[in-house]
Protein backbone atom coordinates (compact mmCIF):
# COMPACT_ATOMS: atom_id res chain seq x y z
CA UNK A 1 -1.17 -10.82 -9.16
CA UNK A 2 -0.67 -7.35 -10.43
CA UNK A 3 -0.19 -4.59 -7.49
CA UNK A 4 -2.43 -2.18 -9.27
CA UNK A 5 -5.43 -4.93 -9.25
CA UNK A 6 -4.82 -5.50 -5.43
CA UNK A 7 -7.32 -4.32 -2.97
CA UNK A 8 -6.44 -1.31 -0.64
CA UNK A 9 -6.80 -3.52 2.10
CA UNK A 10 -4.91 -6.30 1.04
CA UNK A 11 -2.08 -4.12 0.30
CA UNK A 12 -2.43 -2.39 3.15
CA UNK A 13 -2.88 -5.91 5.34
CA UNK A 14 0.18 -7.18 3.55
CA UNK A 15 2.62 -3.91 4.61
CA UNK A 16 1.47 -4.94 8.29
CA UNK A 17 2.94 -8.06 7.44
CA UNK A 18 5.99 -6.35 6.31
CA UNK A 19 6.38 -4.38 9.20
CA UNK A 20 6.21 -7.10 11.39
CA UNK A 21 8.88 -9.04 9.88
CA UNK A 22 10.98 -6.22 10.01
CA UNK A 23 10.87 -5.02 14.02
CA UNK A 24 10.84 -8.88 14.61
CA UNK A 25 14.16 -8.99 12.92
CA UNK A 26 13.10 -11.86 10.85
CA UNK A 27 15.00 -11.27 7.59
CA UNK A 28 18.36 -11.25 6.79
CA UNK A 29 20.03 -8.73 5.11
CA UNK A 30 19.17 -10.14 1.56
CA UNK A 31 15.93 -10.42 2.20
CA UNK A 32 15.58 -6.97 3.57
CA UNK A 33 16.32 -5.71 0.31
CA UNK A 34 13.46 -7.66 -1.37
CA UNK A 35 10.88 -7.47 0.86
CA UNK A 36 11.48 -3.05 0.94
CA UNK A 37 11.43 -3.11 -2.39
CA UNK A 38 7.85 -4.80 -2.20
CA UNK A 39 6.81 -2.57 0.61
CA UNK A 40 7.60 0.57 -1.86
CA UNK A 41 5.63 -0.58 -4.43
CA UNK A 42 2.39 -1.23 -2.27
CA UNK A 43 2.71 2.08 -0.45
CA UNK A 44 2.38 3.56 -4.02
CA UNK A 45 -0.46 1.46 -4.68
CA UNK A 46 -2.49 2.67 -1.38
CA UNK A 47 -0.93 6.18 -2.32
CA UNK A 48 -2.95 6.25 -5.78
CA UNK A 49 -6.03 4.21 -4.19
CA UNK A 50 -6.30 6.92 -2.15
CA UNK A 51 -5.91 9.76 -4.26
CA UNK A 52 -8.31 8.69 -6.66
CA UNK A 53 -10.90 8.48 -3.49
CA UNK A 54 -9.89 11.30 -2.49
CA UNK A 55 -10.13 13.04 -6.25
CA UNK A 56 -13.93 11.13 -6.54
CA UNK A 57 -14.97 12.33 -2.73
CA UNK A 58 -14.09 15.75 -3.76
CA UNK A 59 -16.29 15.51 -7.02
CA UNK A 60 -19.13 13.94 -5.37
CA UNK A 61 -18.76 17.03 -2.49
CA UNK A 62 -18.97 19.87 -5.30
CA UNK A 63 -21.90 18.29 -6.67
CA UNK A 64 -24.24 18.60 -3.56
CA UNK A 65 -23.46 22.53 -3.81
């Protein structure tokens, strides 16, 4: 699946996954590198989920004055 299709919350469910492997010291060193590289790309794609919410909220805000 493309990142930029994935739901915020699966990304975001899916760093928590991350996370735990990591403080659980589950990988090993070549995994590490894989599984950041992953993590970088799905904090971008909450990043610009966000933003755009953030850009629409903003809109929608300046529209009720």
């Amino acid at each position: 699946m493309e990142l930029e299709k994935l739901a915020y919350k699966d990304a975001f469910r899916r760093l928590q996954e991350i996370q735990q492997l990591i403080e659980g010291n589950k990988l090993d060193v070549d995994e590490l590198s894989t599984v950041l590289k992953e993590a970088t790309a799905l904090l971008k794609v909450c990043k610009d989920k966000l933003f755009v919410v953030s850009e629409e909220t903003t809109k929608i805000l300046e529209g009720l004055s």
